[in-house]
Protein backbone atom coordinates (compact mmCIF):
# COMPACT_ATOMS: atom_id res chain seq x y z
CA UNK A 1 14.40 8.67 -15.07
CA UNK A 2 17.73 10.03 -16.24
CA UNK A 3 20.87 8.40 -15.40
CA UNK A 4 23.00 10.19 -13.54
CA UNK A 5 26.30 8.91 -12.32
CA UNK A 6 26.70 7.37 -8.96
CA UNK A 7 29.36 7.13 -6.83
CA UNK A 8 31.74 4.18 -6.79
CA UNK A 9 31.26 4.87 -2.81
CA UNK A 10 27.42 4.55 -2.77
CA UNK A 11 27.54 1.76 -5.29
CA UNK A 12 29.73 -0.14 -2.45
CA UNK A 13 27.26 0.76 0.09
CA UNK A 14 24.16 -0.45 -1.66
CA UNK A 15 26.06 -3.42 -2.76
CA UNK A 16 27.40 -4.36 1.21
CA UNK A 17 24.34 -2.78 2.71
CA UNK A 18 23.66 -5.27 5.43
CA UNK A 19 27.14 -4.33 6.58
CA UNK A 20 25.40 -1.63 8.91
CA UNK A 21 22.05 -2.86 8.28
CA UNK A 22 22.14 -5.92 11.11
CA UNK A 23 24.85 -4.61 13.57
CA UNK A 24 23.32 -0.92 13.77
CA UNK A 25 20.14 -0.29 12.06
CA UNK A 26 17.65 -3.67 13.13
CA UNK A 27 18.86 -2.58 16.91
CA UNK A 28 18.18 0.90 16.49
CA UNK A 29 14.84 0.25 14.74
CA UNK A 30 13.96 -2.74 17.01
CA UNK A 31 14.12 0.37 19.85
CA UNK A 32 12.24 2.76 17.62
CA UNK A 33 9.20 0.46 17.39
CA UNK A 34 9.06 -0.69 21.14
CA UNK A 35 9.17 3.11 21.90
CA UNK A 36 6.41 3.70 19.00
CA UNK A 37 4.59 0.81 20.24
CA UNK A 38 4.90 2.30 24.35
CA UNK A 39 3.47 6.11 23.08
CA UNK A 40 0.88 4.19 20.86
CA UNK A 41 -0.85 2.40 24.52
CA UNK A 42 -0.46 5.41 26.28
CA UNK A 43 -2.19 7.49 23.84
CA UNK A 44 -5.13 4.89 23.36
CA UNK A 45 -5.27 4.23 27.28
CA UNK A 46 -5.22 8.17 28.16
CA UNK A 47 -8.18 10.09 27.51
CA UNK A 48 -8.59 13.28 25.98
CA UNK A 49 -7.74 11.96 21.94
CA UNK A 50 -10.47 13.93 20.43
CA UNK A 51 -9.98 17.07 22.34
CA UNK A 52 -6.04 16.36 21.22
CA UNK A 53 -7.56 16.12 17.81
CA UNK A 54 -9.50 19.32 17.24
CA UNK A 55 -6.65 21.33 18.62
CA UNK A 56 -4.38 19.61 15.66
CA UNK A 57 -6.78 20.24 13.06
CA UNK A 58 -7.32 23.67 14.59
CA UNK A 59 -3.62 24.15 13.98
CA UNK A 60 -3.94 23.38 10.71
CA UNK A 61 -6.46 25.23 9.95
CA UNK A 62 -5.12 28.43 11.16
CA UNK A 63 -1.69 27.63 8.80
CA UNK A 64 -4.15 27.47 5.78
CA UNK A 65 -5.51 30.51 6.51
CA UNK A 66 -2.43 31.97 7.27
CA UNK A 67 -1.73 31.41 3.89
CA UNK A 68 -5.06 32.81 2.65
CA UNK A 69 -4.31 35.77 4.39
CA UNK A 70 -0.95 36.29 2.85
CA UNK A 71 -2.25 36.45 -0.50
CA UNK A 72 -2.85 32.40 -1.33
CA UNK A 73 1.00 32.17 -2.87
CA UNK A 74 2.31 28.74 -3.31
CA UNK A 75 1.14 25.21 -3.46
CA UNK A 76 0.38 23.43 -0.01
CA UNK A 77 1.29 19.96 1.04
CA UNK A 78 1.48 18.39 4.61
CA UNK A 79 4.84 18.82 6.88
CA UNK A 80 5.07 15.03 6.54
CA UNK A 81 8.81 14.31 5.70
CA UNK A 82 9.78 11.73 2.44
CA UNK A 83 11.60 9.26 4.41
CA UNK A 84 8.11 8.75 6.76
CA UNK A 85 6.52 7.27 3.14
CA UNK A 86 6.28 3.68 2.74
CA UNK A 87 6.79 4.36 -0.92
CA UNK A 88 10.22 4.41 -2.99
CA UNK A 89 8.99 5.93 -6.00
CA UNK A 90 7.46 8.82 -5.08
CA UNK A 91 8.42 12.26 -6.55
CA UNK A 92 8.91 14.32 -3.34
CA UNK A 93 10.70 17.23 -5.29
CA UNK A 94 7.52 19.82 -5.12
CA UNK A 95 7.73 19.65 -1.04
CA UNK A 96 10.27 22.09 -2.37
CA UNK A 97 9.38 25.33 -1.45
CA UNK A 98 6.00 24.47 -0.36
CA UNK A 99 4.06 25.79 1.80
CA UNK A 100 4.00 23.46 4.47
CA UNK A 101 0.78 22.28 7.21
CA UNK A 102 1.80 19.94 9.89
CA UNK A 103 -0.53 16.96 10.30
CA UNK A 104 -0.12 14.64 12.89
CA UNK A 105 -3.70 13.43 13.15
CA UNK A 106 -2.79 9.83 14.68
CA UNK A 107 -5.88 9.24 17.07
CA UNK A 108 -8.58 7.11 17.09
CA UNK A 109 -11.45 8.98 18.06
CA UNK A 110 -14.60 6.57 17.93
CA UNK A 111 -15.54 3.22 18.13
CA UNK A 112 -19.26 2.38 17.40
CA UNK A 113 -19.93 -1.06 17.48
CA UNK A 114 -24.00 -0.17 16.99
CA UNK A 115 -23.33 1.49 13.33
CA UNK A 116 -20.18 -0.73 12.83
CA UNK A 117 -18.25 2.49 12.30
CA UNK A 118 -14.52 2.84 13.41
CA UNK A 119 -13.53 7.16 13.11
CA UNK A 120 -9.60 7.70 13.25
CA UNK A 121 -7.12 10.64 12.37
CA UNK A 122 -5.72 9.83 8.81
CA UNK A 123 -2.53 9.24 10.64
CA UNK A 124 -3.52 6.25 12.10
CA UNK A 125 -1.08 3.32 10.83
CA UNK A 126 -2.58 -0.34 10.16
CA UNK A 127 -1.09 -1.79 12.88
CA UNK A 128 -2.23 0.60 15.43
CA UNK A 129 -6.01 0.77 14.42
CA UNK A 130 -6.47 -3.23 14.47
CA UNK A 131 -4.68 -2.83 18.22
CA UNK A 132 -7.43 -0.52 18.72
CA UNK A 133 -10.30 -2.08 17.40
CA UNK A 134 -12.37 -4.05 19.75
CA UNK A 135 -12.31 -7.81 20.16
CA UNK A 136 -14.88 -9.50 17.08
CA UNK A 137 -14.29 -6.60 14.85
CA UNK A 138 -11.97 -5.96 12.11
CA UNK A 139 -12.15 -3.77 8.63
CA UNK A 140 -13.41 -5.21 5.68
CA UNK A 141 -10.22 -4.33 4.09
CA UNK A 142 -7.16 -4.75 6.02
CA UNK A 143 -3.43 -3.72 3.77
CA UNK A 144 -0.89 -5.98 4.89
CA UNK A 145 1.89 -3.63 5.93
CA UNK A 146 1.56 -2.60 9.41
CA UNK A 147 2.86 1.20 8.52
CA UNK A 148 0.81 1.66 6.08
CA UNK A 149 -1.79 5.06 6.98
CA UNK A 150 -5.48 5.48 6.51
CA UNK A 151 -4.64 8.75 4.96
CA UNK A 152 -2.64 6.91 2.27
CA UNK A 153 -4.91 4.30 1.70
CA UNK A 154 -7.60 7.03 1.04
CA UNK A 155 -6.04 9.28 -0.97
CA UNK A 156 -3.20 6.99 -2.22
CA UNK A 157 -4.18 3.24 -2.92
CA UNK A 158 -5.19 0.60 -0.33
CA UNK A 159 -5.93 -3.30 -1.30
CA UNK A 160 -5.58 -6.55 0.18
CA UNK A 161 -6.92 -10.27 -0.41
CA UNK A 162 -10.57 -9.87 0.48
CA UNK A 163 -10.86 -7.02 -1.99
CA UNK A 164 -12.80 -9.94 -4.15
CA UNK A 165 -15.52 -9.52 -1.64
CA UNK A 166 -15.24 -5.80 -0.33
CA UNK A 167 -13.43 -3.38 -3.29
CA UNK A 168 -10.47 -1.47 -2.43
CA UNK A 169 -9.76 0.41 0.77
CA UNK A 170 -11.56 3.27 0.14
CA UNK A 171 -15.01 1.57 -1.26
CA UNK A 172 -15.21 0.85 2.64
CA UNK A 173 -15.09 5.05 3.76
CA UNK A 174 -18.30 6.17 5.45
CA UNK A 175 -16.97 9.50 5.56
CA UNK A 176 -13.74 12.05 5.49
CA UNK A 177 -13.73 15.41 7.11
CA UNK A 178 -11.71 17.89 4.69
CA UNK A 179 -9.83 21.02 5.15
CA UNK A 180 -10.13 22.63 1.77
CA UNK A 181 -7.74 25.36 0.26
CA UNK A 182 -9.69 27.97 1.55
CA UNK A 183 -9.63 26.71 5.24
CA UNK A 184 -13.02 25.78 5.84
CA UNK A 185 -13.53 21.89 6.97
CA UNK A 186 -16.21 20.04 5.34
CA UNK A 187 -17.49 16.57 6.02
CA UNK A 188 -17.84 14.51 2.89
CA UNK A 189 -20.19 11.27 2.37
CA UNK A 190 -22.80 9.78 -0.24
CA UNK A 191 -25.18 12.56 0.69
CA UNK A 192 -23.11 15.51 1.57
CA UNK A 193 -20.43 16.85 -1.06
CA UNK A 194 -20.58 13.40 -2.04
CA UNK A 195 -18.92 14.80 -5.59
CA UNK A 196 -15.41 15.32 -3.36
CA UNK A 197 -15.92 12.29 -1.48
CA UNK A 198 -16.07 10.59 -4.79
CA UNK A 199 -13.31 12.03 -6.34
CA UNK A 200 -10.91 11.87 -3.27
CA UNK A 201 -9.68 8.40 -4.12
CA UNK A 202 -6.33 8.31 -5.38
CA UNK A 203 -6.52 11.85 -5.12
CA UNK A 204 -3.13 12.45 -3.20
CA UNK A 205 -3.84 15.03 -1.36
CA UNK A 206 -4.50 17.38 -4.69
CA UNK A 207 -8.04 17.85 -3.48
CA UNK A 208 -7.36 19.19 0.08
CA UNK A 209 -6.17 17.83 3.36
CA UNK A 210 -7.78 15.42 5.29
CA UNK A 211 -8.60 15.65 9.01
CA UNK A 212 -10.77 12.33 10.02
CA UNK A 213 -12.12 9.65 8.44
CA UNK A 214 -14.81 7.22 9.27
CA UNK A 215 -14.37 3.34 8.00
CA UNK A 216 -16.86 0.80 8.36
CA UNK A 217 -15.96 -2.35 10.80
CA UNK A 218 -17.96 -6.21 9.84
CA UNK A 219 -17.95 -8.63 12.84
CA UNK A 220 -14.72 -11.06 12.59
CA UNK A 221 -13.03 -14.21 13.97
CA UNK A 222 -10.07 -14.98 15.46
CA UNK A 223 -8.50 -17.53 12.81
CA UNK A 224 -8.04 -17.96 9.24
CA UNK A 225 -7.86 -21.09 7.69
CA UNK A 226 -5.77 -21.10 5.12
CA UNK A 227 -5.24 -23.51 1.56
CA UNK A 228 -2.45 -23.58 -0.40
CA UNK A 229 -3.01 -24.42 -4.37
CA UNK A 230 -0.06 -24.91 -6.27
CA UNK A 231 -0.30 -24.18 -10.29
CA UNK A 232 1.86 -24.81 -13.27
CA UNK A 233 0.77 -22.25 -15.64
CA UNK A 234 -0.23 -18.77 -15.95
CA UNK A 235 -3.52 -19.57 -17.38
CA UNK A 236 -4.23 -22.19 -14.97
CA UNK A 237 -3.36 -19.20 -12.23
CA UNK A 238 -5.88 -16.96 -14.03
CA UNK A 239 -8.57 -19.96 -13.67
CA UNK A 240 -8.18 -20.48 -10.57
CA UNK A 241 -8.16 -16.80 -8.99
CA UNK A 242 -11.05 -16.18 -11.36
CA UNK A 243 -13.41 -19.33 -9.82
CA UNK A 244 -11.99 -18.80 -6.45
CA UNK A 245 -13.11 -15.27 -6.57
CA UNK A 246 -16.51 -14.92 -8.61
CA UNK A 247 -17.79 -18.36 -6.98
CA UNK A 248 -21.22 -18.71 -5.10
CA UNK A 249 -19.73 -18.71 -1.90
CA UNK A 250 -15.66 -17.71 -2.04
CA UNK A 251 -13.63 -17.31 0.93
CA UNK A 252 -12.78 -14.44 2.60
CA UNK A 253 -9.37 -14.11 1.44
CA UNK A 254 -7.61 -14.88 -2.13
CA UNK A 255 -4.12 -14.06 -3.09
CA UNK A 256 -1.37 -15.53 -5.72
CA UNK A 257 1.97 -15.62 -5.98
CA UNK A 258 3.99 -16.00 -9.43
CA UNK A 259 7.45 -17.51 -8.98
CA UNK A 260 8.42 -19.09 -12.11
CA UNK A 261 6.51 -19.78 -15.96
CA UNK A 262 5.76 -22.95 -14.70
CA UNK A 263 5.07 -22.41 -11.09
CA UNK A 264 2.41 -20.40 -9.17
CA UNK A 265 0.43 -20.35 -5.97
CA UNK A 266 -2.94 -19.70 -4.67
CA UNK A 267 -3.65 -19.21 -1.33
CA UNK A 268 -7.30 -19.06 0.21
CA UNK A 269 -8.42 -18.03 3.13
CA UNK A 270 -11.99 -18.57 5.42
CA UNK A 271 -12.54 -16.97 8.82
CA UNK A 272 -12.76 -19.96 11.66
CA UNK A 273 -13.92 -19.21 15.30
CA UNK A 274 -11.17 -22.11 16.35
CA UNK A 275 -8.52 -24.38 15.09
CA UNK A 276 -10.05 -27.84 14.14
CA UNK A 277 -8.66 -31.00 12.84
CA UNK A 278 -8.03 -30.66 9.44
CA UNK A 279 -4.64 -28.59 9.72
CA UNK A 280 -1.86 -27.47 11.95
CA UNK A 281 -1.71 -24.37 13.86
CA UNK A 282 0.53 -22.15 12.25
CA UNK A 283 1.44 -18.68 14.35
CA UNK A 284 3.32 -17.04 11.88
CA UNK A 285 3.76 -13.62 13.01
CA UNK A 286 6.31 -15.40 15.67
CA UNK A 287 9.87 -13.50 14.51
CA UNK A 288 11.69 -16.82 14.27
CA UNK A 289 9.11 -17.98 11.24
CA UNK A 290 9.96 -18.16 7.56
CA UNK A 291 8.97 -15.34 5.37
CA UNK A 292 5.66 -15.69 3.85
CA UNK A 293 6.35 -16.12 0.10
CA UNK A 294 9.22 -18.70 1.04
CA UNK A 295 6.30 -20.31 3.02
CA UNK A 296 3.69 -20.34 0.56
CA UNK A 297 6.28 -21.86 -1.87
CA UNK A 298 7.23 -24.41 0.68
CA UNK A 299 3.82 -24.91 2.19
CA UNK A 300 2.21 -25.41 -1.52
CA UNK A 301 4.55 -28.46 -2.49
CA UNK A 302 3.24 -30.77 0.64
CA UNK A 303 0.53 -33.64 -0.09
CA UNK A 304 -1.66 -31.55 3.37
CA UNK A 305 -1.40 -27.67 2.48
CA UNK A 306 -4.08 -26.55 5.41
CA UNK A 307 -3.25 -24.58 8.21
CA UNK A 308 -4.78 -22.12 10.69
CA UNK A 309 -3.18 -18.79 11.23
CA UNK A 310 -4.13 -16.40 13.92
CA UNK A 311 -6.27 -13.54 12.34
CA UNK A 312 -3.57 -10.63 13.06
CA UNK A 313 -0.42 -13.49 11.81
CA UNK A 314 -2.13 -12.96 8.62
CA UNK A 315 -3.18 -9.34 8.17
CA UNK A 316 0.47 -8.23 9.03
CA UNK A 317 2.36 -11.76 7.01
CA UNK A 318 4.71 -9.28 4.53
CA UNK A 319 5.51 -7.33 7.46
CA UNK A 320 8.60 -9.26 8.21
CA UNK A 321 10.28 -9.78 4.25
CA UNK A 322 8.80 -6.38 3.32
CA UNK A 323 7.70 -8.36 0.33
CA UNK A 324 10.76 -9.25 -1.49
CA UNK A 325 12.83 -5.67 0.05
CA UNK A 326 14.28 -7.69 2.99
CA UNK A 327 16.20 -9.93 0.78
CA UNK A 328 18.60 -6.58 -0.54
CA UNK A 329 18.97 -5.81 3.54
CA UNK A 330 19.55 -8.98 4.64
CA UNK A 331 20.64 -11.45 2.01
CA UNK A 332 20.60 -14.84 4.39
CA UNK A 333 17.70 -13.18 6.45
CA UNK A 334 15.59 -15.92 6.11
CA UNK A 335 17.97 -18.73 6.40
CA UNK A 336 16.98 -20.25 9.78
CA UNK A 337 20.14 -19.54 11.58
CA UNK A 338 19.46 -16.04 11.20
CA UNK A 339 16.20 -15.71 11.79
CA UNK A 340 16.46 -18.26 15.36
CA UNK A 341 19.41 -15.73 16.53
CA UNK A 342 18.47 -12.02 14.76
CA UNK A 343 14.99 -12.69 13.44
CA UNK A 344 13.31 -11.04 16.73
CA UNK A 345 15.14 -7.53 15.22
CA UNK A 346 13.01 -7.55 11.81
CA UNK A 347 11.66 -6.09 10.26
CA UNK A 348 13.37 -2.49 9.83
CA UNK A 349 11.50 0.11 10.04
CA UNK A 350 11.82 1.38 6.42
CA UNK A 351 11.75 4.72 8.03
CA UNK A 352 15.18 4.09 9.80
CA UNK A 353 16.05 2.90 6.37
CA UNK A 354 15.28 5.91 4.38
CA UNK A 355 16.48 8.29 6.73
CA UNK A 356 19.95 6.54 5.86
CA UNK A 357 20.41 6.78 2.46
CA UNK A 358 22.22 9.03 0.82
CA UNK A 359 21.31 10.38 -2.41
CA UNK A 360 23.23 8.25 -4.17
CA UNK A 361 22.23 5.24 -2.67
CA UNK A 362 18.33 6.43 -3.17
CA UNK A 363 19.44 7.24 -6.60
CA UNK A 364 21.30 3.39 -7.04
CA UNK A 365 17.54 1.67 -5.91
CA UNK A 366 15.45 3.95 -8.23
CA UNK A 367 17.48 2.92 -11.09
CA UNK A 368 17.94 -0.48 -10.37
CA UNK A 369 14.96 -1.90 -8.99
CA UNK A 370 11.65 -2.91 -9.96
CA UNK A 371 8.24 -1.58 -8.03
CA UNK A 372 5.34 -1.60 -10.19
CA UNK A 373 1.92 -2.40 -9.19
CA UNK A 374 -1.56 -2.26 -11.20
CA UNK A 375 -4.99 -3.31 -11.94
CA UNK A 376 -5.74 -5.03 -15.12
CA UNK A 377 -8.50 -6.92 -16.55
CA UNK A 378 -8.62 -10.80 -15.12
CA UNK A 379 -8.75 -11.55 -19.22
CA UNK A 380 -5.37 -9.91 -19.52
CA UNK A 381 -3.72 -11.56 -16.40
CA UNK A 382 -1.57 -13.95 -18.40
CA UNK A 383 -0.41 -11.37 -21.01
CA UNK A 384 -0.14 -9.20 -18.23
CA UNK A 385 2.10 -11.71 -16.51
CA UNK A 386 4.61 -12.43 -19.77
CA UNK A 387 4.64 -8.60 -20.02
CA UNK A 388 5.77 -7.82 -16.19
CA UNK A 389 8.24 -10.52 -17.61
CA UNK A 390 9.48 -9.38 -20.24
CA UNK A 391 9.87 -5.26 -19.12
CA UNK A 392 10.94 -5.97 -15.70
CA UNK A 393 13.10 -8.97 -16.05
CA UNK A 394 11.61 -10.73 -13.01
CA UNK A 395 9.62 -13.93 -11.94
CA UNK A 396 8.16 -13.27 -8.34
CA UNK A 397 4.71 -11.19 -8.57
CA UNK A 398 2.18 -11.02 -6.28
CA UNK A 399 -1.25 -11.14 -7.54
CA UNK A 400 -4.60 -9.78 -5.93
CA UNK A 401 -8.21 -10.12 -7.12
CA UNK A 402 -10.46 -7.08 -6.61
CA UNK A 403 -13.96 -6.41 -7.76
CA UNK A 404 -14.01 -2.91 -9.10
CA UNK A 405 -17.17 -0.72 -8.30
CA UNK A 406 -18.81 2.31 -10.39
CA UNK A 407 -19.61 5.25 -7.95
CA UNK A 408 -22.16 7.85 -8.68
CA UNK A 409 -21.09 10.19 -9.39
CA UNK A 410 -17.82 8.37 -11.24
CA UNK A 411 -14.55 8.53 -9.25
CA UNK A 412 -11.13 8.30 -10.39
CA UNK A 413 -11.42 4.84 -11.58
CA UNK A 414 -13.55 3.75 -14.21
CA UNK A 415 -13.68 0.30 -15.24
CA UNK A 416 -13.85 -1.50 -18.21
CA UNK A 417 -15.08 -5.00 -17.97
CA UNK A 418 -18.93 -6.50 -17.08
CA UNK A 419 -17.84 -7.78 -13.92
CA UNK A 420 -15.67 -5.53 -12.53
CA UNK A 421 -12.72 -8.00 -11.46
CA UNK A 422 -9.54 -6.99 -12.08
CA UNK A 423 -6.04 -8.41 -10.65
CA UNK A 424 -3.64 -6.41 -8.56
CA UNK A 425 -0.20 -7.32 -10.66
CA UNK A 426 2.45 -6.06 -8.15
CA UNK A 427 6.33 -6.46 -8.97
CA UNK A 428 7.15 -4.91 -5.46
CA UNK A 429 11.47 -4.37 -4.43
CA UNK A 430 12.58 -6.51 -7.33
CA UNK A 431 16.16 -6.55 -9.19
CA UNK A 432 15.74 -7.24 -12.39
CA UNK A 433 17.99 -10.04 -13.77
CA UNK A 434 19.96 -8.00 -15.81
CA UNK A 435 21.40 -5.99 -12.82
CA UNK A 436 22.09 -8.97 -10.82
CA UNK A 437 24.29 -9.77 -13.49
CA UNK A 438 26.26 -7.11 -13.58
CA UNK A 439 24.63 -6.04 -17.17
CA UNK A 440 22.90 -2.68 -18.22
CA UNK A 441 19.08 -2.11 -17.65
CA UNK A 442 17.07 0.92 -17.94
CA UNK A 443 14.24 1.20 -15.31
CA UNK A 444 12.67 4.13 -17.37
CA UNK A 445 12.49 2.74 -20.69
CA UNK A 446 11.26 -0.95 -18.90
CA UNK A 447 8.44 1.16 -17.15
CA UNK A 448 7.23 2.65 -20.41
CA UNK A 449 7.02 -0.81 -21.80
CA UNK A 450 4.79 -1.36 -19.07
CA UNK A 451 2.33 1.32 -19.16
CA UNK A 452 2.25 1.01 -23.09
CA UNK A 453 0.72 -2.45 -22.86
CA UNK A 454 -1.64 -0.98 -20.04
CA UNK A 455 -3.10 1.32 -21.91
CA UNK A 456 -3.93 -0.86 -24.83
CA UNK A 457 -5.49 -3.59 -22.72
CA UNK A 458 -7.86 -1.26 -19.94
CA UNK A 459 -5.10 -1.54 -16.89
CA UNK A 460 -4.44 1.42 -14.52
CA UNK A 461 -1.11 2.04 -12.58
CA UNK A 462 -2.13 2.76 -9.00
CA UNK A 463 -0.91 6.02 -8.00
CA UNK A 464 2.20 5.78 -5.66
CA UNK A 465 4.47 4.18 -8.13
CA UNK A 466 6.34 5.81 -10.14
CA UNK A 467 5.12 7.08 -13.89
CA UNK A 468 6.52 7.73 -17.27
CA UNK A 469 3.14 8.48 -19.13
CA UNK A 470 2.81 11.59 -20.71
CA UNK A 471 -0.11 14.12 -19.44
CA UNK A 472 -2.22 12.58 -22.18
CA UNK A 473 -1.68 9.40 -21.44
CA UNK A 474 -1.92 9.89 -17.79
CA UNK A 475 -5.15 11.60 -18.06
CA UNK A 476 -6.57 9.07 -20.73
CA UNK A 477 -5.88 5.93 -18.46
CA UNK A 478 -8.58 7.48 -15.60
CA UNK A 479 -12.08 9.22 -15.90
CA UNK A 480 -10.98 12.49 -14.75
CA UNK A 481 -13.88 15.11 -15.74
CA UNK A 482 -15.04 14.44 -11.87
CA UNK A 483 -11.82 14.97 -10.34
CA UNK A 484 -10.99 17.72 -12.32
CA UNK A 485 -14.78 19.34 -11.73
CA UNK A 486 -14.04 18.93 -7.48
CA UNK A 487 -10.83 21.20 -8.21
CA UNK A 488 -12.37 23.86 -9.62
CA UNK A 489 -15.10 23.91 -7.03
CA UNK A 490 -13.19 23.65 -4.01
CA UNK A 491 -10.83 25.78 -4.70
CA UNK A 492 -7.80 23.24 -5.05
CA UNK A 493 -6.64 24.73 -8.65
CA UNK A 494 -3.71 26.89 -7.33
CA UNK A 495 -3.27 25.73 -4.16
CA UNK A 496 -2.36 22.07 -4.20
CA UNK A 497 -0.18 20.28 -7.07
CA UNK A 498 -2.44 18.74 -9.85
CA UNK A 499 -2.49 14.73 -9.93
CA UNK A 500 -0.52 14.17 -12.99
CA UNK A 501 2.34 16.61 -11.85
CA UNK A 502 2.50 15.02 -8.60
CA UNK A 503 2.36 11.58 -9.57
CA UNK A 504 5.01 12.12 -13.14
CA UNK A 505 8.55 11.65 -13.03
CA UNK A 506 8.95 13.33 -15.98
């Protein structure tokens, strides 16, 4: 990323930022969710979502073969505006001039508790479909934002901490119902085009568009009890998510958190019908509650480290802090004067906040913040960690255990070890130490660093953040013969930006 100039003005902004942040934008995004929240019962009470649905989708379908018709000119991408994406890193620029299809496929059409199947528009945020899900059922993989869309977690990248037992997001997809280039809609599975359905993963919408998608549901409970391991090295982390994860019987949720060299934390989770006696009741979702990584810290360093969370407390637990973002929004936001008087306000919705930054200001975070995320070996976790270190300048990670599974035929991601368990690394809304100090750091040249060392040591940078890896190297990090054979056959080449060019900042 070059380095243009900013303003001295939107340098002052970025700097004062909660200035306008707490007086005008938690209010005004406090409002926007209840309202959000208000249209999201209605349209689950009212009947008529699926008719609702094939009228969208029929709209859609008629703007891709409008374009058809007009002589297939120009690459297509949905009508869905930059500042709606959870993501900071994205390269929006080819929305320019596009050819745009709107797609707001929000509903959730079925519920089948007999096949354990759960069919929703890709729309459909996180927080809405476990509203919507009924009592004693949940997904097998639930990402902890509450914004976050099925869409993106399909075609982008979806994880969370009982990946150890279930894969990633998408290795729980029944099916997906596409609208290809061409305009015809196809429903892809195992059995039927299962070679798109396999290479839609991390696909970003370079495939085609899609319309529905059907996720499998397991039977749930309504608690977690959670453990809090505290750890003084990097190896000893590794250990420990390692034999927490690939045990005879592990728990249904691991995570880890990385705050100093010689500091880390593990936190476990198992599924409880009811609180019992060997921990307190903890209802963190409450808005007057600590952030979560200030509470694992806090939590890990006490001689009893149990507690029971509510199910939903935990799914949604970042939701508040935005991982580490809220900090640059709200410096003293978790200090408990603010969060007893103003904590009921967060979090922002990081729409509100991205519809109010100004290019400079946009321009200010890119260059000056850290958000990397990827997979690497669990071999490589410690020289993974000291490298995150070293590039980035930061401490805090957050750290996710996955088992990695082959697909047949091959998607996207092809891994490299025996066992398939890798390690979600994720440096997510970081300032390096250098800027905090006032001294010169260059995001570009510290991401390269990054991706260097992953492609010497069988890592892959998940697909929303932003890249620096030349076409080669882009292309030699992934087994891509798959994707690039679904292209050609369903008429994608032409018609929707290729991968690399949509996922490069070059």
């Amino acid at each position: 990323m070059s380095r243009t100039p900013v303003p001295r003005s939107a340098r002052w902004l970025a700097r004062h930022r909660w200035l306008y942040v707490v007086p005008l934008l938690l209010p005004l995004s406090k409002a926007y969710a209840l309202a959000e929240a208000l249209s999201s019962r209605l349209h689950t009470r009212r009947a008529g979502a699926v008719r609702r649905h094939r009228r969208r989708v029929a709209r859609m379908q008629a703007r891709v073969r409008e374009r058809a018709a007009q002589g297939g000119g120009g690459l297509m991408c949905t009508a869905r505006p930059q500042w709606r994406s959870m993501s900071h890193s994205r390269n929006t620029s080819y929305k320019d001039g596009a050819f745009l299809v709107p797609a707001q496929l929000d509903g959730i059409l079925r519920v089948d508790t007999e096949r354990g199947t759960v069919t929703v528009g890709p729309a459909v945020t996180m927080g809405r479909l476990m509203a919507g899900l009924p009592r004693g059922w949940t997904l097998p993989v639930v990402p902890e934002m509450e914004d976050l869309t099925v869409g993106g977690l399909v075609m982008g990248y979806g994880i969370e901490t009982s990946s150890h037992r279930h894969g990633l997001f998408t290795d729980n997809v029944e099916s997906c119902e596409v609208l290809l280039a061409g305009g015809e809609i196809v429903m892809a599975d195992h059995t039927r085009h299962a070679d798109l359905f396999h290479a839609l993963p991390w696909s970003r919408g370079t495939l085609g568009l899609l319309t529905s998608v059907q996720l499998r549901m397991i039977p749930s409970a309504p608690w977690v009890r959670l453990s809090y391991h505290r750890l003084g090295s990097a190896a000893a982390l590794t250990d420990c998510l390692q034999s927490y994860s690939c045990g005879p019987a592990p728990p249904d949720f691991v995570e880890g958190f990385h705050f100093a060299p010689t500091e880390s934390v593990v936190v476990t989770g198992t599924l409880a019908d009811r609180p019992r006696g060997d921990g307190a009741v903890n209802r963190m979702g409450r808005w007057h509650k600590p952030w979560f990584h200030e509470h694992v810290r806090a939590q890990a360093r006490l001689p009893r480290n149990t507690e029971y969370v509510p199910l939903r407390d935990y799914y949604f637990r970042h939701s508040r802090s935005i991982y580490w973002a809220a900090e640059m929004l709200v410096p003293r936001g978790n200090h408990p004067l603010f969060r007893y008087t103003l904590g009921w306000l967060m979090p922002p919705k990081v729409a509100f906040l991205k519809r109010t930054e100004t290019p400079g200001i946009r321009r200010l975070y890119l260059q000056n913040t850290v958000t990397q995320e990827a997979l690497v070996p669990v071999r490589a976790l410690p020289e993974a960690i000291e490298k995150c270190r070293e590039a980035f300048h930061v401490d805090r990670m957050w750290l996710c255990p996955v088992t990695l599974r082959r697909s047949e035929p091959e998607g996207l991601v092809s891994p490299a070890t025996a066992d398939g368990l890798y390690i979600d690394i994720a440096v997510v809304f970081e300032t390096p130490e250098p800027v905090r100090l006032g001294r010169p750091w260059d995001v570009r040249r510290a991401t390269r660093q990054f991706e260097t060392w992953l492609l010497g040591n069988g890592g892959f940078q998940v697909p929303y953040v932003a890249s620096h890896m030349t076409r080669e190297e882009f292309w030699s990090m992934f087994a891509h013969p798959p994707y690039r054979a679904a292209r050609k056959k369903y008429g994608a080449q032409g018609a929707f930006l290729d991968l690399y060019d949509k996922a490069s900042t070059n």
